[in-house]
N, C-alpha and C. Protein backbone atom coordinates (compact mmCIF):
# COMPACT_ATOMS: atom_id res chain seq x y z
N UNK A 1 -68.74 165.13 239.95
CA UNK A 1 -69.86 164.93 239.04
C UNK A 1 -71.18 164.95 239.80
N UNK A 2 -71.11 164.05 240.53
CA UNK A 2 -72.22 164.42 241.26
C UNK A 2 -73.06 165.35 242.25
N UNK A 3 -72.34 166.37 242.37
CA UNK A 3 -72.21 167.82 242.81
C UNK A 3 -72.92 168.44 241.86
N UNK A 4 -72.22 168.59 241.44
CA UNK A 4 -72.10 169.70 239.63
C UNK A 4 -73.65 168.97 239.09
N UNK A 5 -74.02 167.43 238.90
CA UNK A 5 -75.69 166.95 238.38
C UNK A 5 -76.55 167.44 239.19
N UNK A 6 -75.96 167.14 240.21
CA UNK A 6 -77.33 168.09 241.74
C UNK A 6 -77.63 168.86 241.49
N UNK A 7 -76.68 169.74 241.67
CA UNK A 7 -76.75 171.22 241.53
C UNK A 7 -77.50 172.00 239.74
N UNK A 8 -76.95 171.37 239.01
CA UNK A 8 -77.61 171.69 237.72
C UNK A 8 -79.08 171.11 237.49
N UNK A 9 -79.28 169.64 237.62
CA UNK A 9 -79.98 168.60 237.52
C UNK A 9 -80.16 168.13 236.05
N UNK A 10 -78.60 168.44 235.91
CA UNK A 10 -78.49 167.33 234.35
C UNK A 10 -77.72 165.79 234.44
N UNK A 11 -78.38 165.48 234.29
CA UNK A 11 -77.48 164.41 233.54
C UNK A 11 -76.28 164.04 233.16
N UNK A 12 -75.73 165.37 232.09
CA UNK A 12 -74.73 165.37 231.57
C UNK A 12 -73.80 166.99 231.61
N UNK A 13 -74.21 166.99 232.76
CA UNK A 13 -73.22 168.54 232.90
C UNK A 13 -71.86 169.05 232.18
N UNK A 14 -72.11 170.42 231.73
CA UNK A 14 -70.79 170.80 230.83
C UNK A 14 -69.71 171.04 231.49
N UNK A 15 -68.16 170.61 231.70
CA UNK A 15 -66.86 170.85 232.01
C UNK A 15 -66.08 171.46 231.03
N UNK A 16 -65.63 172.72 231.34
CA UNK A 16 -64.12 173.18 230.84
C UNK A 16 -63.14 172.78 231.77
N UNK A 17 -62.36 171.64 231.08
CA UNK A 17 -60.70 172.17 231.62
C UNK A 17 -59.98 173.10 231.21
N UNK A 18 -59.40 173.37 232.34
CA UNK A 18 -57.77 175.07 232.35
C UNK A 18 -56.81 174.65 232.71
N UNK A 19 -55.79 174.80 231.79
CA UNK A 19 -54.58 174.58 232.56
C UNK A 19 -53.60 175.44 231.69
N UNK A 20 -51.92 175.03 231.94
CA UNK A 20 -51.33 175.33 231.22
C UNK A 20 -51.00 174.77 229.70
N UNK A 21 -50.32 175.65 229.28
CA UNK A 21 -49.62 175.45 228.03
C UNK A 21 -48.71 174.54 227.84
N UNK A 22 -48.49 173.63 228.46
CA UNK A 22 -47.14 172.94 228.77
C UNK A 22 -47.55 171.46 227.86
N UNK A 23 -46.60 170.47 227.70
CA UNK A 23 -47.37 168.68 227.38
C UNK A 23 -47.80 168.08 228.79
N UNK A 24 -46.89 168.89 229.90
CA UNK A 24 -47.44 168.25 231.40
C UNK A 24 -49.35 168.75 231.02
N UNK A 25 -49.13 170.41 231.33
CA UNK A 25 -50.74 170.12 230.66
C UNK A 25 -51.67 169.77 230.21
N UNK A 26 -51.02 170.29 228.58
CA UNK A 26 -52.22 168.89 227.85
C UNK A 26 -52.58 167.79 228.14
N UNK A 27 -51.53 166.66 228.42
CA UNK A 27 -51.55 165.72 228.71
C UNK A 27 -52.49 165.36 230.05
N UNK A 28 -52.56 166.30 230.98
CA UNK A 28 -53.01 166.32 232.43
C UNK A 28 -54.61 166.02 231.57
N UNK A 29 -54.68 167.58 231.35
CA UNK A 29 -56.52 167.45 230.53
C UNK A 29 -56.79 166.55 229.59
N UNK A 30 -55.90 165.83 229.25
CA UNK A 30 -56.35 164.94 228.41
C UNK A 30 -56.58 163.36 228.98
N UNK A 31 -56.12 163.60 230.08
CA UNK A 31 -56.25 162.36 231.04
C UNK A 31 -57.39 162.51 231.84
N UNK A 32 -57.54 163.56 232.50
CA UNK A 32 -58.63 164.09 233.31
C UNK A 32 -60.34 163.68 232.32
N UNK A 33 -59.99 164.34 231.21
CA UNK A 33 -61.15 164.31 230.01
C UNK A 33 -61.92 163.35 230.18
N UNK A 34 -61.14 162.27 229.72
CA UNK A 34 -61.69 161.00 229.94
C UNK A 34 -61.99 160.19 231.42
N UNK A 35 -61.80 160.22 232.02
CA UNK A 35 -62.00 160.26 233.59
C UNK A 35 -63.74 161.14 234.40
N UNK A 36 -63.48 162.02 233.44
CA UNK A 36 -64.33 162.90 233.74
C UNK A 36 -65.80 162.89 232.78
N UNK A 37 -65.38 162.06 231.64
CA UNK A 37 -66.60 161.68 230.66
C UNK A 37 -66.86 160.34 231.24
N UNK A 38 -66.07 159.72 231.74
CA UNK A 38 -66.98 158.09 232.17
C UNK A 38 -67.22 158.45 232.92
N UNK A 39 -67.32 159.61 234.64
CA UNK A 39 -68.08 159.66 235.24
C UNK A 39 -69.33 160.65 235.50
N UNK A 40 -69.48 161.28 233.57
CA UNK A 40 -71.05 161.19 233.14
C UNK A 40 -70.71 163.13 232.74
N UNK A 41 -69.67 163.81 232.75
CA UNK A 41 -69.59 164.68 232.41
C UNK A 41 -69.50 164.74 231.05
N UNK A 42 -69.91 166.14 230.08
CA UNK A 42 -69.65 166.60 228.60
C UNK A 42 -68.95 167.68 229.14
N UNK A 43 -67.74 167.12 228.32
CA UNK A 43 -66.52 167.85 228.45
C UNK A 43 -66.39 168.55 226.96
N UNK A 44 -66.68 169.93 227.33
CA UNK A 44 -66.70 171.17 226.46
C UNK A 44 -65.53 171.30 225.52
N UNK A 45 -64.26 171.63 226.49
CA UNK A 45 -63.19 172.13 226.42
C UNK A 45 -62.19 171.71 226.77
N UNK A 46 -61.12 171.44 226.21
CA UNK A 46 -59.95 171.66 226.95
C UNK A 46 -59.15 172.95 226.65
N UNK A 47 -59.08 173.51 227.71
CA UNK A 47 -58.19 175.27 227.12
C UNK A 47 -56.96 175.20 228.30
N UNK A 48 -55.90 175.12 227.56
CA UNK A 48 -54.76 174.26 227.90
C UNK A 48 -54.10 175.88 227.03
N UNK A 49 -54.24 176.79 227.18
CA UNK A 49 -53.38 178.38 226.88
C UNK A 49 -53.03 178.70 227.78
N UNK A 50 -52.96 178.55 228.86
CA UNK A 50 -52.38 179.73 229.45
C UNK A 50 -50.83 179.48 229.85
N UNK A 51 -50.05 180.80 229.77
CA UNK A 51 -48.56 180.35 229.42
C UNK A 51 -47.99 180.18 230.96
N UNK A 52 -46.74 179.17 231.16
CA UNK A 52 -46.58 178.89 231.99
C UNK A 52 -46.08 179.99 233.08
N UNK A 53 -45.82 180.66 232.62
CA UNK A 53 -45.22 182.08 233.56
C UNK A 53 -45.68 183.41 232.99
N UNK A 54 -45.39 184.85 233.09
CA UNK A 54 -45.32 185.82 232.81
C UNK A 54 -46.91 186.45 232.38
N UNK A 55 -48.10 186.42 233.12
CA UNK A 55 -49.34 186.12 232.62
C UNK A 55 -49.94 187.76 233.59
N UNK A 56 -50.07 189.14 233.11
CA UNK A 56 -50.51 189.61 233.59
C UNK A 56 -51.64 190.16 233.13
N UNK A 57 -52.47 189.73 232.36
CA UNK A 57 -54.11 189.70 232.20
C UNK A 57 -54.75 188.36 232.26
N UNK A 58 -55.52 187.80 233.05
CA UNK A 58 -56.06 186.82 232.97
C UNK A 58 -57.71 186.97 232.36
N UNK A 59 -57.86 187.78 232.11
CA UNK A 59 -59.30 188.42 231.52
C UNK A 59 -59.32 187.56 230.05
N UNK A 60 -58.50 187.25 229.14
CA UNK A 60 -58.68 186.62 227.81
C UNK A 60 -59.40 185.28 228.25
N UNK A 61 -58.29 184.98 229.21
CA UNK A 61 -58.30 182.90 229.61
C UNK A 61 -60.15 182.91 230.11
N UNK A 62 -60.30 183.73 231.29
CA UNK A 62 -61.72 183.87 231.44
C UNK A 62 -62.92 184.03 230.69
N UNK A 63 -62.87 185.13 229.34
CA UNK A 63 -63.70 184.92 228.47
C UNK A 63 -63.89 183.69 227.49
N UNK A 64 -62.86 183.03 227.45
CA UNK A 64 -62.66 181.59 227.11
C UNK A 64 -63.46 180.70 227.66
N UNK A 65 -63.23 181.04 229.16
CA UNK A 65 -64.17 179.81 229.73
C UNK A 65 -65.89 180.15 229.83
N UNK A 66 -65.36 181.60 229.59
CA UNK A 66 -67.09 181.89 229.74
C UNK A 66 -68.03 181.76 228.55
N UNK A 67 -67.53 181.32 227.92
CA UNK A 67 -68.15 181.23 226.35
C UNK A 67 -67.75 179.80 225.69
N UNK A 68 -67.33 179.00 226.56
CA UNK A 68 -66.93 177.42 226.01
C UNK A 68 -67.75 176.60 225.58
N UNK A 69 -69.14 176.48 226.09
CA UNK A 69 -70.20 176.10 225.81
C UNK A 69 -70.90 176.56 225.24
N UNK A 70 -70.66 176.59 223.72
CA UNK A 70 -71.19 177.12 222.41
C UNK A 70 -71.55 178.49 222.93
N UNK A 71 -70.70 179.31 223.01
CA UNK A 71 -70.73 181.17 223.65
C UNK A 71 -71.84 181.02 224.91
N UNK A 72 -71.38 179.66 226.26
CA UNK A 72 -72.55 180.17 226.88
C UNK A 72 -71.38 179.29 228.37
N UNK A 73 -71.76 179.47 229.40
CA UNK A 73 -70.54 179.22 230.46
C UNK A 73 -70.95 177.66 230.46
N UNK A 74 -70.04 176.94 231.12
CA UNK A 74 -70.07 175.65 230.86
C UNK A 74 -70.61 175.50 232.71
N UNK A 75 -71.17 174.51 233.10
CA UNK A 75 -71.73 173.79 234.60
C UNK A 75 -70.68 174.14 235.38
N UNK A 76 -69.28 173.64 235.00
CA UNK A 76 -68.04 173.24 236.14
C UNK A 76 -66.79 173.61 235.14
N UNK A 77 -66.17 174.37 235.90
CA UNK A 77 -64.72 174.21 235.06
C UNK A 77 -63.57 173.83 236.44
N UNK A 78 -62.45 173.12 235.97
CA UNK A 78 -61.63 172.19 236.49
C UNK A 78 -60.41 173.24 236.13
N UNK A 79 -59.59 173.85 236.88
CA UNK A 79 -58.53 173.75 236.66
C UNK A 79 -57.01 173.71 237.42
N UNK A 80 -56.43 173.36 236.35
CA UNK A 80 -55.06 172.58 236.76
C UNK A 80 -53.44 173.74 236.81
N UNK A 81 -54.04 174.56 236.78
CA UNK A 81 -52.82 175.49 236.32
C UNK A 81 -52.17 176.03 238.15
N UNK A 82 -51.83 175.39 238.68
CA UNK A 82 -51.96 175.81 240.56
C UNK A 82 -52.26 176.91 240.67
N UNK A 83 -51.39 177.86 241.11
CA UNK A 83 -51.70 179.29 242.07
C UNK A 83 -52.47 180.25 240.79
N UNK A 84 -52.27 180.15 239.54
CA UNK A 84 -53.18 180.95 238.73
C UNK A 84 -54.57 180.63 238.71
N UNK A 85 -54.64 179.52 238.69
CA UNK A 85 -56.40 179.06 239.24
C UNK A 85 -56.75 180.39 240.18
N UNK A 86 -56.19 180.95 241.25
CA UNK A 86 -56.78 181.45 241.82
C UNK A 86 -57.21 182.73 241.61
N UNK A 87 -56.06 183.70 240.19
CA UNK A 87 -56.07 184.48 239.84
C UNK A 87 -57.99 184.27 238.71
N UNK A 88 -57.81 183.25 238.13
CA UNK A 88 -58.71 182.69 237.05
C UNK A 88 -60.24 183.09 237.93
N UNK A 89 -60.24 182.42 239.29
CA UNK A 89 -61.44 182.36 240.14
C UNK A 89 -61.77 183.61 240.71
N UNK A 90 -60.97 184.71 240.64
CA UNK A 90 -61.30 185.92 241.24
C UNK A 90 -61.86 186.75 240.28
N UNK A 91 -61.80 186.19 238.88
CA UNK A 91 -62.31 186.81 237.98
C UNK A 91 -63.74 186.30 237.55
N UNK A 92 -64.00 184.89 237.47
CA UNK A 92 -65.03 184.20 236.88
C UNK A 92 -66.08 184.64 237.52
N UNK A 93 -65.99 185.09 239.00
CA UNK A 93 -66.99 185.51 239.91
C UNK A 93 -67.91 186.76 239.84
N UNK A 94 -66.90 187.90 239.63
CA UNK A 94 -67.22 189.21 238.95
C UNK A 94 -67.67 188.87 237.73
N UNK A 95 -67.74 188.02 236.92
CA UNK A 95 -68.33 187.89 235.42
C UNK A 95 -69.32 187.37 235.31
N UNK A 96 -69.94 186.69 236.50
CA UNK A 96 -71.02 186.38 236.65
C UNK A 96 -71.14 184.73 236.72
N UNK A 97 -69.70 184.19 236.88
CA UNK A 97 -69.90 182.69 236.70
C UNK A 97 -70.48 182.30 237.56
N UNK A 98 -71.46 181.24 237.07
CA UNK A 98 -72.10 180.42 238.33
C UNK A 98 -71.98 179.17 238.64
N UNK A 99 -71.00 178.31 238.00
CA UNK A 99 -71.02 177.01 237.93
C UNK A 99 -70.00 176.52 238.76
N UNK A 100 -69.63 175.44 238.94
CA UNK A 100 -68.91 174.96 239.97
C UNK A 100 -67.30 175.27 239.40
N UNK A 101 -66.39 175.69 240.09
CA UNK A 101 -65.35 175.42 239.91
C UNK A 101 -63.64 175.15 240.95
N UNK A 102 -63.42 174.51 240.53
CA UNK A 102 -62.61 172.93 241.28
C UNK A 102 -60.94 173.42 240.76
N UNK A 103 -60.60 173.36 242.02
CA UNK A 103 -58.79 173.10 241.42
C UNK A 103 -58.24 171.95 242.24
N UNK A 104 -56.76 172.13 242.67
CA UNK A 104 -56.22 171.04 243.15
C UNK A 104 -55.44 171.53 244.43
N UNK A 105 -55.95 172.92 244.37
CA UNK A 105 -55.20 173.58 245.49
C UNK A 105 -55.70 173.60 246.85
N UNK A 106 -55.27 173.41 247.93
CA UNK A 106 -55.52 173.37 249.05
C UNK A 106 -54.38 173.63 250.42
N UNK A 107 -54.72 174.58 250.81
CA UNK A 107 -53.86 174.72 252.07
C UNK A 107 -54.72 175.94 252.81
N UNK A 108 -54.80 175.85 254.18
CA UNK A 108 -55.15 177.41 254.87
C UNK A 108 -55.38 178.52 254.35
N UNK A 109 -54.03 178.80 253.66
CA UNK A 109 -54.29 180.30 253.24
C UNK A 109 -54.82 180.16 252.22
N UNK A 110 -54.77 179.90 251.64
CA UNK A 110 -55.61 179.55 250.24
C UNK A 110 -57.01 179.60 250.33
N UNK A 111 -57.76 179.13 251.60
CA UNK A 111 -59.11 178.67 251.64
C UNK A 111 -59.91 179.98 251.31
N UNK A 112 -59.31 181.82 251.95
CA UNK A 112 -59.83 182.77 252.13
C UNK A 112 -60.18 183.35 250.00
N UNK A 113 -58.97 182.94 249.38
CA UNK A 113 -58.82 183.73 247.92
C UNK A 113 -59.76 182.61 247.36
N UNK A 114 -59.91 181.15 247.36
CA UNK A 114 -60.95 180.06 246.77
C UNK A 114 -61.95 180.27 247.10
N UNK A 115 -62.62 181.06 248.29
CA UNK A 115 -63.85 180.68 248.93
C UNK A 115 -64.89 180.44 247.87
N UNK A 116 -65.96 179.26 247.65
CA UNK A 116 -66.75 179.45 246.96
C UNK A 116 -66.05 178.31 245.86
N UNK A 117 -65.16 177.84 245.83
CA UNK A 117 -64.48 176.78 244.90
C UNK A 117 -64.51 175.74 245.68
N UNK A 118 -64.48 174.62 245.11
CA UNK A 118 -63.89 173.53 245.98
C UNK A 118 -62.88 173.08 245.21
N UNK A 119 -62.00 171.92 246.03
CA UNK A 119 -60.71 171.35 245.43
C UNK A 119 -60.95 169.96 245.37
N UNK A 120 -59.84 169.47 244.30
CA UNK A 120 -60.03 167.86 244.51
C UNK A 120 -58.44 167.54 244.90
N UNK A 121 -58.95 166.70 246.24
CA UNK A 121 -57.81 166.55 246.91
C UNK A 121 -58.05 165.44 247.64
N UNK A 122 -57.41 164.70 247.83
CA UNK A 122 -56.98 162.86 247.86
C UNK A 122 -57.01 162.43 249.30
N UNK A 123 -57.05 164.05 250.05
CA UNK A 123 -56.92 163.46 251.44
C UNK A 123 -58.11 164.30 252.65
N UNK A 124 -57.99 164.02 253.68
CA UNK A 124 -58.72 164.52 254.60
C UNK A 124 -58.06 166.04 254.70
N UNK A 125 -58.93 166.80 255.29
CA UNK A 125 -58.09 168.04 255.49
C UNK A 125 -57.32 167.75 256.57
N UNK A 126 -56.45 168.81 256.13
CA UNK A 126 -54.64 168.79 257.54
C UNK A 126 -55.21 169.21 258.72
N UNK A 127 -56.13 170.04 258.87
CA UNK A 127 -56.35 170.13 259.99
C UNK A 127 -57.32 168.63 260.88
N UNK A 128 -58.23 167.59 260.27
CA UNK A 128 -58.67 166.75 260.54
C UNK A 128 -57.80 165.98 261.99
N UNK A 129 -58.43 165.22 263.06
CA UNK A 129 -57.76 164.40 263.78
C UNK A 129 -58.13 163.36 263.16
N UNK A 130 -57.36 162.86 262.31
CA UNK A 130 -57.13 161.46 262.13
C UNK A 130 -56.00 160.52 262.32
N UNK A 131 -56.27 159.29 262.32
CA UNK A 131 -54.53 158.28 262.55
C UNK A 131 -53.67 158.83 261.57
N UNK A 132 -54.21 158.50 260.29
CA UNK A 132 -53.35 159.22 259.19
C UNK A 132 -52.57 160.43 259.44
N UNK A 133 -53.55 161.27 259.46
CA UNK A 133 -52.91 162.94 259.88
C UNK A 133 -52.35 163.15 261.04
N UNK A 134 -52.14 162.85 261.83
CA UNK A 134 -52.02 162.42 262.68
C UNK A 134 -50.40 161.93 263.12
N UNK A 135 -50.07 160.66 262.54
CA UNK A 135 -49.03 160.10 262.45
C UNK A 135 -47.82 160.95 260.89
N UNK A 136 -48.41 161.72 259.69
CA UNK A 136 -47.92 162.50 259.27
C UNK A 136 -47.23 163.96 260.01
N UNK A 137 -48.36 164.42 260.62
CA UNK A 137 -47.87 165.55 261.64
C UNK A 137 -46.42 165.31 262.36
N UNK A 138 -46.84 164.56 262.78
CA UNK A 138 -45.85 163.56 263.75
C UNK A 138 -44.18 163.74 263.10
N UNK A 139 -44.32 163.14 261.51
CA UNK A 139 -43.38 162.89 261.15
C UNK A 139 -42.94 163.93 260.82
N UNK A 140 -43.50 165.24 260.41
CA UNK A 140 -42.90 166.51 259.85
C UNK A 140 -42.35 167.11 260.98
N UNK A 141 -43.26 167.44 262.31
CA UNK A 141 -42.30 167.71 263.49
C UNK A 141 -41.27 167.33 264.43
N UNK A 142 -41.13 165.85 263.91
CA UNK A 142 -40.10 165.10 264.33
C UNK A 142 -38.39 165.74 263.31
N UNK A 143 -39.11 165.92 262.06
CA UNK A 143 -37.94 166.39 261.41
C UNK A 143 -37.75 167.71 261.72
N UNK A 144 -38.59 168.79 262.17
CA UNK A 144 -38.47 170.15 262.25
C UNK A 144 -39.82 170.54 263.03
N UNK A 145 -39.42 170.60 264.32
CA UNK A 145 -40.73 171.09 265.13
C UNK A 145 -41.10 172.56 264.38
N UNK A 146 -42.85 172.09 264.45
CA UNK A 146 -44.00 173.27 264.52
C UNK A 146 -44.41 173.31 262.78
N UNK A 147 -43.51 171.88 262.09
CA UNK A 147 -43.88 172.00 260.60
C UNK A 147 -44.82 170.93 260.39
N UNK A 148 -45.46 170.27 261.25
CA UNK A 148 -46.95 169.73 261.24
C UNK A 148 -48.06 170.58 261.07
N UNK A 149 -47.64 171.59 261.76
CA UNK A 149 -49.09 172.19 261.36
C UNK A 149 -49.13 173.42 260.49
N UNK A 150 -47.66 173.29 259.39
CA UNK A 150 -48.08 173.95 258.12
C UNK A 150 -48.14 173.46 256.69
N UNK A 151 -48.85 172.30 257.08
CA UNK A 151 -48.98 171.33 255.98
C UNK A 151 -49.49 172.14 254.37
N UNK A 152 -49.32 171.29 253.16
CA UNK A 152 -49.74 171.78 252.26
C UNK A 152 -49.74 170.62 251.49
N UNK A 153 -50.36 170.93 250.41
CA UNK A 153 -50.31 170.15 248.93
C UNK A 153 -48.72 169.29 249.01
N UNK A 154 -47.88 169.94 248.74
CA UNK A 154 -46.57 169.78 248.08
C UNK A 154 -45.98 169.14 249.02
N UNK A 155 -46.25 169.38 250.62
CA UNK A 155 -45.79 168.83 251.73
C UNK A 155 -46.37 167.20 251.86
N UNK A 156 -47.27 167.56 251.39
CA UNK A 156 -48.48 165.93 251.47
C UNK A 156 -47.75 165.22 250.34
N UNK A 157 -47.98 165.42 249.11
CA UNK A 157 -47.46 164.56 247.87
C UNK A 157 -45.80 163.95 248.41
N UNK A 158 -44.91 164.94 249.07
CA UNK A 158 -43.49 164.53 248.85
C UNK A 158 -43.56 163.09 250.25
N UNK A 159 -44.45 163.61 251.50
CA UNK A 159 -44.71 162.65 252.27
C UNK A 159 -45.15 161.52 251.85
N UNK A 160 -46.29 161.27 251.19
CA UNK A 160 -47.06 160.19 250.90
C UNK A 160 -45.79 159.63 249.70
N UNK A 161 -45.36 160.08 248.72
CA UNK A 161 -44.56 159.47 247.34
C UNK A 161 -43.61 158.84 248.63
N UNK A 162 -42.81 159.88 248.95
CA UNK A 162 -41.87 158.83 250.09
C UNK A 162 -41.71 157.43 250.87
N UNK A 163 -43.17 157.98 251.25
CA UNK A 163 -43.49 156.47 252.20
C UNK A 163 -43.72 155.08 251.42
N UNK A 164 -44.19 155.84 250.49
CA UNK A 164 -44.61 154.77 249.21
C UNK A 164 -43.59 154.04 248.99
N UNK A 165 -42.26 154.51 248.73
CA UNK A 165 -40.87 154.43 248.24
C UNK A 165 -40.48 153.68 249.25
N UNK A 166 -40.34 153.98 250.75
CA UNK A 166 -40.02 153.01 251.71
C UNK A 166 -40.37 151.92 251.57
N UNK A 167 -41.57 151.64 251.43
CA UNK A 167 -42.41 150.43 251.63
C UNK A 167 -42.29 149.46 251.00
N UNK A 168 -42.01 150.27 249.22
CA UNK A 168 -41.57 149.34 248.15
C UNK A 168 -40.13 148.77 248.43
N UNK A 169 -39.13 149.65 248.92
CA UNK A 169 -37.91 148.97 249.45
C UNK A 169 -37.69 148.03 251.10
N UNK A 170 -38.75 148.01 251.32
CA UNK A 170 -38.65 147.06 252.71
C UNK A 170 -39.49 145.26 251.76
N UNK A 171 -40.44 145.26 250.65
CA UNK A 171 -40.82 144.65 249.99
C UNK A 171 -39.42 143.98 249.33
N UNK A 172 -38.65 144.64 248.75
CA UNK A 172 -37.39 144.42 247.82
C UNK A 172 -36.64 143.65 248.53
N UNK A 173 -36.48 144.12 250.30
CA UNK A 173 -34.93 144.24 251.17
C UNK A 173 -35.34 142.80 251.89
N UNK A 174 -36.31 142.68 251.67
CA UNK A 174 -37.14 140.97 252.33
C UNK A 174 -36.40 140.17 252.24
N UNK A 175 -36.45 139.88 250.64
CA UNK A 175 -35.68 138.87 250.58
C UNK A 175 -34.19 138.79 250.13
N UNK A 176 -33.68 140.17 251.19
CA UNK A 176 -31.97 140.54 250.79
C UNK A 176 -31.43 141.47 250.30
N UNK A 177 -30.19 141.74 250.62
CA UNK A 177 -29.70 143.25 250.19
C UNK A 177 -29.17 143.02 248.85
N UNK A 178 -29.24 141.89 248.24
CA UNK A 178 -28.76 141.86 247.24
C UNK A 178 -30.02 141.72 246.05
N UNK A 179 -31.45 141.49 246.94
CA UNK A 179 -32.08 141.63 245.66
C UNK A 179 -32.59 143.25 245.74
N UNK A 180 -32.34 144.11 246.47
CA UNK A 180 -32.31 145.27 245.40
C UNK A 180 -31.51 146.45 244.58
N UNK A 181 -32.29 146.39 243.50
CA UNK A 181 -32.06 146.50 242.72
C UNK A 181 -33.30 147.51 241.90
N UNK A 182 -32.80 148.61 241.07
CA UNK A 182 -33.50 149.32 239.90
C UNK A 182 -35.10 148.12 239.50
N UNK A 183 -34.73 147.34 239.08
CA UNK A 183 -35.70 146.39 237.89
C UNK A 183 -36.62 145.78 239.37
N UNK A 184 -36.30 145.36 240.26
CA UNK A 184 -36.80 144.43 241.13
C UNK A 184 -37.92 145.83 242.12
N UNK A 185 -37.04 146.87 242.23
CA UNK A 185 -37.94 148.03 243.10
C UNK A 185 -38.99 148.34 241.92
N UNK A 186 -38.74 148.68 240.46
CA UNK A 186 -39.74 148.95 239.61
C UNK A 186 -40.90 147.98 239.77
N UNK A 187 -40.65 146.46 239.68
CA UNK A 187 -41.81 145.50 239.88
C UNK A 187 -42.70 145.32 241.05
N UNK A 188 -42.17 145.71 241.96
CA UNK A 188 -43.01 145.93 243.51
C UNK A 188 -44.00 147.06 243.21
């Protein structure tokens, strides 16, 4: 949001969300929506069409977004649909979009087909020296040398959910192998 106000110098900058067709979808933009209106965005759209597979014109989904804001492009569009985002962004550019637009994707190769997008992403970049990154690296090449340093999205989420999962069961295993349990790991 505060990117996207800078850069415009509104107030209340226009957002389209993109994603898929799916209820994971909708549901995503419909969570995002609101998230994204308390922190001061007017949220245009949600365009939650595009089908989950088999998609070889992306030119419709684009005139969509380019005309979301009462037939006029919206500040920022957000979208959630992974690797088609990128198909979406190679087009918006040639059409003349100028507004910010954000996915969730992030890895190396990726950076060259996004250029000009940014992502929203929860962590430092993989390449960063940090403790964090750092001690993750660690753990991926401990399981399979030289797979620290081909980190990704999907590699990060299954790491971080994991550890999470440990932690909650060393919480559980405290006070005994007999208190865990389903109901007792849910409450941690």
């Amino acid at each position: 949001y505060e990117y996207v106000s800078e850069k415009t110098g509104k107030k209340h900058p226009t957002l389209v969300l993109f994603g898929n067709d799916t209820a994971t979808g909708k549901n995503g933009s419909k969570w995002f929506a609101i998230a994204a209106q308390g922190a001061g965005f007017k949220v245009v759209a949600e365009q939650n069409k595009l089908p989950a597979e088999g998609v070889s014109d992306y030119s419709p989904y684009v005139n969509d977004i380019m005309t979301a804001d009462d037939g006029e492009q919206p500040d920022a569009t957000f979208c959630s649909a992974n690797l088609p985002c990128m198909n979406i962004w190679q087009l918006l550019q040639p059409n003349g979009y100028e507004g910010a637009f954000g996915s969730g994707l992030y890895t190396d190769i990726l950076v060259a087909p996004l250029k000009g997008s940014a992502t929203q992403f929860t962590a430092h970049n993989f390449n960063d020296d940090t403790p964090g990154m750092n001690k993750m690296k660690a753990a991926f090449d401990a399981y399979k040398p030289g797979s620290g340093s081909k980190l990704e999205v999907g590699s990060f989420y299954g790491y971080i959910s994991t550890d999470f999962f440990i932690q909650v069961l060393k919480k559980v295993a405290a006070k005994g192998a007999n208190n865990i349990t389903p109901e007792n790991v849910q409450k941690v």
